[in-house]
C-alpha atoms as a PDB file:
ATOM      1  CA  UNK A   1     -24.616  -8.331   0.933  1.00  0.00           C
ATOM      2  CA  UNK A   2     -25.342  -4.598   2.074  1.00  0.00           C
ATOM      3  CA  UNK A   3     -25.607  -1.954  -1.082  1.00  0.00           C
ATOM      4  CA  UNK A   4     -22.778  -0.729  -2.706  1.00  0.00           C
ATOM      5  CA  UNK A   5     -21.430   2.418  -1.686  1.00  0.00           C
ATOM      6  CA  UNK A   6     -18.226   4.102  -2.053  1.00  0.00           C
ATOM      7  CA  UNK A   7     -16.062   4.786   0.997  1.00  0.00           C
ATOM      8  CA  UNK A   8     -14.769   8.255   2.147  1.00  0.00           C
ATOM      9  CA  UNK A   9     -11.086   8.469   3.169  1.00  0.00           C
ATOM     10  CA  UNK A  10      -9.065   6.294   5.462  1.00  0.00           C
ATOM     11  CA  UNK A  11      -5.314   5.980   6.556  1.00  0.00           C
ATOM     12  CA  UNK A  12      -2.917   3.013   6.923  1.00  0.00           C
ATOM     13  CA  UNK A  13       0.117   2.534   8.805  1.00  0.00           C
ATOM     14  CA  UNK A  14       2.740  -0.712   8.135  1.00  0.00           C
ATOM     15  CA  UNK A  15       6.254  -1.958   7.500  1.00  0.00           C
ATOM     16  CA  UNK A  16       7.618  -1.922   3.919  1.00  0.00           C
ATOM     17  CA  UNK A  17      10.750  -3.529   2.237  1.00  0.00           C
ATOM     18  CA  UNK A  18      11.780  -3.895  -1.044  1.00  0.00           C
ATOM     19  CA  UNK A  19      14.543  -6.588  -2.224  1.00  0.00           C
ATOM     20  CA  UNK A  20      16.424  -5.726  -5.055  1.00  0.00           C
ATOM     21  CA  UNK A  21      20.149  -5.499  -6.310  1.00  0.00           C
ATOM     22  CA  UNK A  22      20.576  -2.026  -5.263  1.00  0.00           C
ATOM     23  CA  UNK A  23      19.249  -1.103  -2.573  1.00  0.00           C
ATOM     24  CA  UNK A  24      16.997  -3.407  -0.389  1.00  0.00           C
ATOM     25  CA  UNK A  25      15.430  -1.606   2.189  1.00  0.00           C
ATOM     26  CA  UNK A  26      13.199  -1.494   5.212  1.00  0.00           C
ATOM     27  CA  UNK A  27      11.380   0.930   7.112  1.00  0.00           C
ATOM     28  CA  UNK A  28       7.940   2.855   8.093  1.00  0.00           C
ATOM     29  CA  UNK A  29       5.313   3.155   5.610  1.00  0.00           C
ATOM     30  CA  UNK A  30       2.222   5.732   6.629  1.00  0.00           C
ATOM     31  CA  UNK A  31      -1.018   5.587   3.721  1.00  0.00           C
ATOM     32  CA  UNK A  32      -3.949   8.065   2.548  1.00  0.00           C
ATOM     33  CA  UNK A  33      -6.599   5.908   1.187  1.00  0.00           C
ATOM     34  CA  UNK A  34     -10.165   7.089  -0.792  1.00  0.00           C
ATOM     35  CA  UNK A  35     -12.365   4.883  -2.599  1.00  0.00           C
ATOM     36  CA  UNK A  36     -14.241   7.026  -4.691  1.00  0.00           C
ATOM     37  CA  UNK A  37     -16.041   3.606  -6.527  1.00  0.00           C
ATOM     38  CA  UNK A  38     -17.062   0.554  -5.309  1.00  0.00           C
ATOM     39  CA  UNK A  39     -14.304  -1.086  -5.819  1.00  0.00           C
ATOM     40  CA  UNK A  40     -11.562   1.124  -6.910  1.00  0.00           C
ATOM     41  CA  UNK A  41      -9.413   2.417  -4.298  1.00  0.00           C
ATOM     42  CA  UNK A  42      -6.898   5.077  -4.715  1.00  0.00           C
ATOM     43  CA  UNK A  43      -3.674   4.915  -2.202  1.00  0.00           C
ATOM     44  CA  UNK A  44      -0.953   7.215  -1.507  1.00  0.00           C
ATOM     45  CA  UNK A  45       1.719   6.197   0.892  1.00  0.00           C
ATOM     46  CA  UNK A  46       5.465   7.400   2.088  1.00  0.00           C
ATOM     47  CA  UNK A  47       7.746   5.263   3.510  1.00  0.00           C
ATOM     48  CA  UNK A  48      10.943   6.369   5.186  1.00  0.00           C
ATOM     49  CA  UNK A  49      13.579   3.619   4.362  1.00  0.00           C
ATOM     50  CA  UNK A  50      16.769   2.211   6.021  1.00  0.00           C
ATOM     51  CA  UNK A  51      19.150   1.012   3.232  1.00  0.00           C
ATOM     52  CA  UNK A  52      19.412  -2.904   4.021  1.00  0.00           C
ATOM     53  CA  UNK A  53      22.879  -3.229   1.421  1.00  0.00           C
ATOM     54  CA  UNK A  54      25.359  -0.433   2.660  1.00  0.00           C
ATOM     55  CA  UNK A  55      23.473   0.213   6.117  1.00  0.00           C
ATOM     56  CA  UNK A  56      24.602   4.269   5.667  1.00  0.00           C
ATOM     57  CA  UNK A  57      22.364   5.606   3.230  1.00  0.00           C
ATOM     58  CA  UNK A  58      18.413   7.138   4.063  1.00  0.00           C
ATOM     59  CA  UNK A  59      15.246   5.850   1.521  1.00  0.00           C
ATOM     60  CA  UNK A  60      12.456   8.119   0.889  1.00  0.00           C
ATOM     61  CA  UNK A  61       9.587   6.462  -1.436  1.00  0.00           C
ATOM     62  CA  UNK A  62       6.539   8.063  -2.329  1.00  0.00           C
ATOM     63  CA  UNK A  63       3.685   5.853  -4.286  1.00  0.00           C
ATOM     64  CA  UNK A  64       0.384   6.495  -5.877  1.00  0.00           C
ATOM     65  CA  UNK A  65      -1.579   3.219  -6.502  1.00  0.00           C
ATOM     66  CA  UNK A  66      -5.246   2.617  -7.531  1.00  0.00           C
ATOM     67  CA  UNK A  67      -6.651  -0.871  -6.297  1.00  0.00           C
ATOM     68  CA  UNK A  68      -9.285  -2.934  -7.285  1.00  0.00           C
ATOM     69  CA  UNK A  69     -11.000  -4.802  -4.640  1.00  0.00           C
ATOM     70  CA  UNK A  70     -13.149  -8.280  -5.356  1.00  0.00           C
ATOM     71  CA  UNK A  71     -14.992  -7.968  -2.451  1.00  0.00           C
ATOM     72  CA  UNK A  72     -14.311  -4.612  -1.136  1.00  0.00           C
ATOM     73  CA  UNK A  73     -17.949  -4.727   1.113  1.00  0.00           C
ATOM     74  CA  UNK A  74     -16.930  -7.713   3.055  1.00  0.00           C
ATOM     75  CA  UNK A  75     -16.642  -7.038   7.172  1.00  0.00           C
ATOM     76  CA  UNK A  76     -15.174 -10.773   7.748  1.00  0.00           C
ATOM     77  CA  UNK A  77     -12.961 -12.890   6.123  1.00  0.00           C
ATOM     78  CA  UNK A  78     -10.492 -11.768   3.586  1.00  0.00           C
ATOM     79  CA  UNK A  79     -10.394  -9.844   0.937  1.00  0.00           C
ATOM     80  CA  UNK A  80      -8.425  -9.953  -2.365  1.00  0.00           C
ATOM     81  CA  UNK A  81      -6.825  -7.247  -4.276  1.00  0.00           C
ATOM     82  CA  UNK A  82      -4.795  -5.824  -7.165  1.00  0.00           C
ATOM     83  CA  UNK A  83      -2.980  -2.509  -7.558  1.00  0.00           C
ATOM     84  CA  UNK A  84      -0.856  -0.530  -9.987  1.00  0.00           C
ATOM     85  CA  UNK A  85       1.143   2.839  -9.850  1.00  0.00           C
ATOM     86  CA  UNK A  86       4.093   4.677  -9.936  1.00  0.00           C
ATOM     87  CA  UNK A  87       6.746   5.201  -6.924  1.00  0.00           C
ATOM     88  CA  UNK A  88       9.832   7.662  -6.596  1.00  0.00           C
ATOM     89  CA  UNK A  89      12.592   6.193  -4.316  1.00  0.00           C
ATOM     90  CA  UNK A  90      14.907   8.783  -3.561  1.00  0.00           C
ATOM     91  CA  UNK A  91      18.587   7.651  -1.414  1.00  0.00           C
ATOM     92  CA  UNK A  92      20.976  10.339   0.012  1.00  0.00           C
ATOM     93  CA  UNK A  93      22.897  11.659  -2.244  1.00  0.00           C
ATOM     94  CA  UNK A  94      21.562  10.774  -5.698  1.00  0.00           C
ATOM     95  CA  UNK A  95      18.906  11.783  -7.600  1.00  0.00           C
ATOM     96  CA  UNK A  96      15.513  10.066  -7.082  1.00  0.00           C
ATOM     97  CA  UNK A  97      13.757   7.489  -9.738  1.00  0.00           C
ATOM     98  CA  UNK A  98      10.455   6.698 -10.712  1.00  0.00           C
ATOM     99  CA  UNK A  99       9.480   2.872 -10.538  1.00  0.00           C
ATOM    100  CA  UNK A 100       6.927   1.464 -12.025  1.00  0.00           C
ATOM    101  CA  UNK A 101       4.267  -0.697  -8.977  1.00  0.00           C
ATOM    102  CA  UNK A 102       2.466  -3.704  -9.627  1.00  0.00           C
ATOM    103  CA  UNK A 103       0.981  -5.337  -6.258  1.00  0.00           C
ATOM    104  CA  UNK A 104      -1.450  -8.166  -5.085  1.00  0.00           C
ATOM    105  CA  UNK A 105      -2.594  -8.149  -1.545  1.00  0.00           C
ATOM    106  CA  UNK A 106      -5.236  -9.381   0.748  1.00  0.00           C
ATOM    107  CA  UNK A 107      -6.838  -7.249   3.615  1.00  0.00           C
ATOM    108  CA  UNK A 108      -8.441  -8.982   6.649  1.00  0.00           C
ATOM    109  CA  UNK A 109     -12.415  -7.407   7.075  1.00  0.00           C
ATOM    110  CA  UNK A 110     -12.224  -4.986   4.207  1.00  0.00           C
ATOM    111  CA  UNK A 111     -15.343  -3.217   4.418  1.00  0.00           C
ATOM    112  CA  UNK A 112     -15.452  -2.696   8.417  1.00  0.00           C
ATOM    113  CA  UNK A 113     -13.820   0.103   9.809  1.00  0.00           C
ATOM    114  CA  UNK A 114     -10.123  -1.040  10.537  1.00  0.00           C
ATOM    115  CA  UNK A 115      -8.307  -3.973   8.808  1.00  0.00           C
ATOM    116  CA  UNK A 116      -5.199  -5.825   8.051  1.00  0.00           C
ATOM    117  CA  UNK A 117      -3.586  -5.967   5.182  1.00  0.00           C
ATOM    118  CA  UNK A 118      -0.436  -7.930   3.647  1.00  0.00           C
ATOM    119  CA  UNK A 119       0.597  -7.383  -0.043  1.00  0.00           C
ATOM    120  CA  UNK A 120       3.828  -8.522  -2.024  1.00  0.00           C
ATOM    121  CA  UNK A 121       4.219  -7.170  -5.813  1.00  0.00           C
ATOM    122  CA  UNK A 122       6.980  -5.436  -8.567  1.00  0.00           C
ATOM    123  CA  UNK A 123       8.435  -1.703  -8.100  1.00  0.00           C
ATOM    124  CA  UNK A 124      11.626  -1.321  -7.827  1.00  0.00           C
ATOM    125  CA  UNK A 125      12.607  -4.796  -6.893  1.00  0.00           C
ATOM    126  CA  UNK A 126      10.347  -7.415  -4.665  1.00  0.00           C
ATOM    127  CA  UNK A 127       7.913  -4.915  -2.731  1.00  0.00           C
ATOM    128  CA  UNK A 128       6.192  -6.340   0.589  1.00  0.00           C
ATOM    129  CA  UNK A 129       3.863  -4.624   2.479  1.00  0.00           C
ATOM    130  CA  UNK A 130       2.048  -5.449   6.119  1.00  0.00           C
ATOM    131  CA  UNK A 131      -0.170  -3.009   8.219  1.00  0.00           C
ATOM    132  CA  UNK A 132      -3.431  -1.397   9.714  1.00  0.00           C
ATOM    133  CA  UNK A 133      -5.851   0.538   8.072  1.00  0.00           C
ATOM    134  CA  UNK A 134      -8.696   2.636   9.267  1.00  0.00           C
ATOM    135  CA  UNK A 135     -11.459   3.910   7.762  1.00  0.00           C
ATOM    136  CA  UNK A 136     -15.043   4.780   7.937  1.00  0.00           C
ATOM    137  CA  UNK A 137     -17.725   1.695   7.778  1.00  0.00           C
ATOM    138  CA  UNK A 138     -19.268   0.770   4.062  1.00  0.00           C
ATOM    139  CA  UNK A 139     -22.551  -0.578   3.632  1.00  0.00           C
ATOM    140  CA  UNK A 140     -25.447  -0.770   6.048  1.00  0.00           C
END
C-alpha cells in the first residue's frame, strides 16, 4: 500500500434525487471535494432540481458533507464510505430549509485520479447520488 498522504482538491459531477413526501426531485448535481486527512474528505455540492411531485416548481440544494473513507488510497476496486452534513433545499416560492445528511456510498478506484461513485443515504427524504469525480493522484 503506497504512504498515506492527503489529497489536494478535486471536483465531481452526477445525477441526484431525493424521494420524499414533499417534494421528490431530480436533477444535476456539480461537487468541490478536498481531503485535507487521510481519510477524511470534505464535499460541497449544488444540485439544481426538477420537482418530480407537481412538475412546476425549481429545487436548489446546497450540501456540505465530510466523508470518511476505509480505503481512501486504493486505485482498483471499490471503495467504501460514510458521510454526514447539512443541506438547504430551497423550491420557488418558499423559503428554503436546512436538512440534516447522512450518506453511505462506494467509489470505483478511489485513490487514482478519476472515479465513480454511487451513494444512497437520509436528508430530506431518500437521497441517491451517481457520478464522476476527478482529482489529483494519492500515493506513490
Amino acid at each position: 500500500m503506497p504512504v498515506a498522504r492527503a489529497q489536494g482538491p478535486g471536483w465531481g459531477v452526477g445525477a441526484l434525487a431525493t424521494i420524499s413526501e414533499d417534494p421528490s426531485a431530480a436533477g444535476a448535481l456539480a461537487q468541490l471535494l478536498v481531503r485535507p486527512y487521510d481519510r477524511i474528505r470534505f464535499a460541497g455540492a449544488v444540485a439544481g432540481l426538477a420537482d418530480l411531485s407537481r412538475g412546476e416548481n425549481g429545487i436548489g440544494r446546497a450540501e456540505a458533507l465530510a466523508q470518511f473513507h476505509l480505503t481512501p488510497y486504493e486505485r482498483t476496486g471499490w471503495g467504501l464510505y460514510a458521510g454526514a452534513g447539512l443541506a438547504y433545499v430551497v423550491q420557488q416560492r418558499a423559503s428554503g430549509a436546512a436538512r440534516l445528511v447522512v450518506t453511505i456510498g462506494a467509489e470505483r478506484a478511489p485513490g487514482g485520479r478519476r472515479s465513480l461513485f454511487v451513494e444512497a443515504g437520509l436528508g430530506g427524504g431518500w437521497r441517491f447520488a451517481v457520478g464522476g469525480r476527478w482529482r489529483p493522484r494519492v500515493g506513490r
